[in-house]
Protein backbone atom coordinates (compact mmCIF):
# COMPACT_ATOMS: atom_id res chain seq x y z
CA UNK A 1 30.00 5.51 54.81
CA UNK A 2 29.43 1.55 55.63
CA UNK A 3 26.78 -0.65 55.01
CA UNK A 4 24.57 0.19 57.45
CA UNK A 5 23.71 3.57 56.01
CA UNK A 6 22.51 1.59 52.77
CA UNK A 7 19.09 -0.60 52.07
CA UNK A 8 18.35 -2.63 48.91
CA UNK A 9 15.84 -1.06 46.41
CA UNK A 10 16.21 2.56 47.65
CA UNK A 11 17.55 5.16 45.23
CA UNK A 12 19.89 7.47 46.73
CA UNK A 13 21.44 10.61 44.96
CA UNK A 14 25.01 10.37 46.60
CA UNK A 15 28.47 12.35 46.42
CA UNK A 16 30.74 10.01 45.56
CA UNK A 17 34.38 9.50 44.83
CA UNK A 18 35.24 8.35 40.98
CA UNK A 19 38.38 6.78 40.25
CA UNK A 20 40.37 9.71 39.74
CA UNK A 21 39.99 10.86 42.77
CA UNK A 22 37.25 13.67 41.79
CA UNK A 23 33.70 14.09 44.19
CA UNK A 24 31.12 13.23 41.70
CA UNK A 25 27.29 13.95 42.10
CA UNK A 26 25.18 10.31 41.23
CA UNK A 27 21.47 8.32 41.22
CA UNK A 28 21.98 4.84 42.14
CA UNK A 29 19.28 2.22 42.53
CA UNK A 30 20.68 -0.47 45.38
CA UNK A 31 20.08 -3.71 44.28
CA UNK A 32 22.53 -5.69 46.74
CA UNK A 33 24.72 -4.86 49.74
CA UNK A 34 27.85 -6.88 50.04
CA UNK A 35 30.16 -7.11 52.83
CA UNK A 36 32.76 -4.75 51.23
CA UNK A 37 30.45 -2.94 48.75
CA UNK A 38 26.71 -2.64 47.00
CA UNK A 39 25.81 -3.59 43.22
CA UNK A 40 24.16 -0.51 41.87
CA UNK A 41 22.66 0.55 39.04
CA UNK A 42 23.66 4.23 37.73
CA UNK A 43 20.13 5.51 37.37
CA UNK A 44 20.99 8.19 35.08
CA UNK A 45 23.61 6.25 32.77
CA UNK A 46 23.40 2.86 30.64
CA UNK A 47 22.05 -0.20 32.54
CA UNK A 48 25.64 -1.91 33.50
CA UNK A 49 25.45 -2.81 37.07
CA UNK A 50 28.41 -1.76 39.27
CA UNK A 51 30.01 -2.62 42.30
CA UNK A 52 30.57 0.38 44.80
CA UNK A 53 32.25 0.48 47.62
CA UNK A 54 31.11 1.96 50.78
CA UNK A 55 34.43 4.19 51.63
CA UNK A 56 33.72 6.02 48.03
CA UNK A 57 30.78 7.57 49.18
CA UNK A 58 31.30 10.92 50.59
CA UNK A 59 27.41 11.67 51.24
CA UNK A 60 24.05 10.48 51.07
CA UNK A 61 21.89 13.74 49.71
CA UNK A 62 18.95 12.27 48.92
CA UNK A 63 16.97 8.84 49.63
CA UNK A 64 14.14 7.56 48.58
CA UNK A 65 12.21 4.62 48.68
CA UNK A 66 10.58 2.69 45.96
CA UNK A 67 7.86 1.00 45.83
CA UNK A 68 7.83 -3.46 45.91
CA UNK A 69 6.03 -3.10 42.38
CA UNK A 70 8.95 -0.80 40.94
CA UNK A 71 11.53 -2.74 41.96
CA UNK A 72 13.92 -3.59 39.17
CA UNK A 73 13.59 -7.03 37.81
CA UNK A 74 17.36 -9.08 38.68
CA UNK A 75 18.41 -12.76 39.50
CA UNK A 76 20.12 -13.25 42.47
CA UNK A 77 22.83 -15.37 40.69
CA UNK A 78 23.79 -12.12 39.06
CA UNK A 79 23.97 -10.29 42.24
CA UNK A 80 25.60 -12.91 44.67
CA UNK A 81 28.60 -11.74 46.23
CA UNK A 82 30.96 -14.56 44.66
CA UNK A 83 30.70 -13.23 41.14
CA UNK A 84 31.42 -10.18 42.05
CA UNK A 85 34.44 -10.72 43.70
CA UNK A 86 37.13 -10.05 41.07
CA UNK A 87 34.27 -7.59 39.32
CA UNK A 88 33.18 -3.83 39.45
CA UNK A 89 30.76 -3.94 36.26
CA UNK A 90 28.32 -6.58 34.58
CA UNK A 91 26.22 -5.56 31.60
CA UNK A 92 22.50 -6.66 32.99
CA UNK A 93 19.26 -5.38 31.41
CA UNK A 94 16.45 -5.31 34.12
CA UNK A 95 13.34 -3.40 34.02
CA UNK A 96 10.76 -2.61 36.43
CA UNK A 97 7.11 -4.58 36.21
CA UNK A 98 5.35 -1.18 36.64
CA UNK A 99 7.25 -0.17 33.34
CA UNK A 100 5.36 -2.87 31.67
CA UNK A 101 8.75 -4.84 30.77
């Protein structure tokens, strides 16, 4: 997969590849795309954003959309693409303004 085949705030249920070596079923919520990779949020784990490359996708299953007033609530100093250069994780809380947080 590249970047193309990825758009910010769209969850996708993906196949991916974990780190040992293993296809994994997983939700993410794209909050970024990078030139090398996307910060994601794992929607069914803890709130730690992630850094994910493109090659470790195997498949896109599912996407869908979400809506401007469901979008998850995160400064873009915490997603630029120079702090996550040496990175794959940063512990974030963000919340969604239709959640009422």
């Amino acid at each position: 997969m590249n970047k193309t085949d990825f758009e910010p705030h769209v969850r996708y249920t993906v196949t991916l590849r974990d780190e040992k070596e293993k296809l994994r079923a997983a939700n993410i919520y794209v909050l970024k795309l990078h030139s090398d990779g996307m910060v994601v949020r794992m929607t069914e784990r803890d709130g730690i954003l992630r850094k994910l490359k493109f090659e470790n996708v195997i498949c896109i299953v599912k996407k869908t959309p979400v809506a401007k007033t469901a979008h998850y609530s995160t400064p873009e100093a915490v997603l630029d693409e120079k702090n996550w250069k040496n990175r794959t994780e940063i512990q974030h809380y963000g919340s969604s303004p239709s959640a009422g947080k």
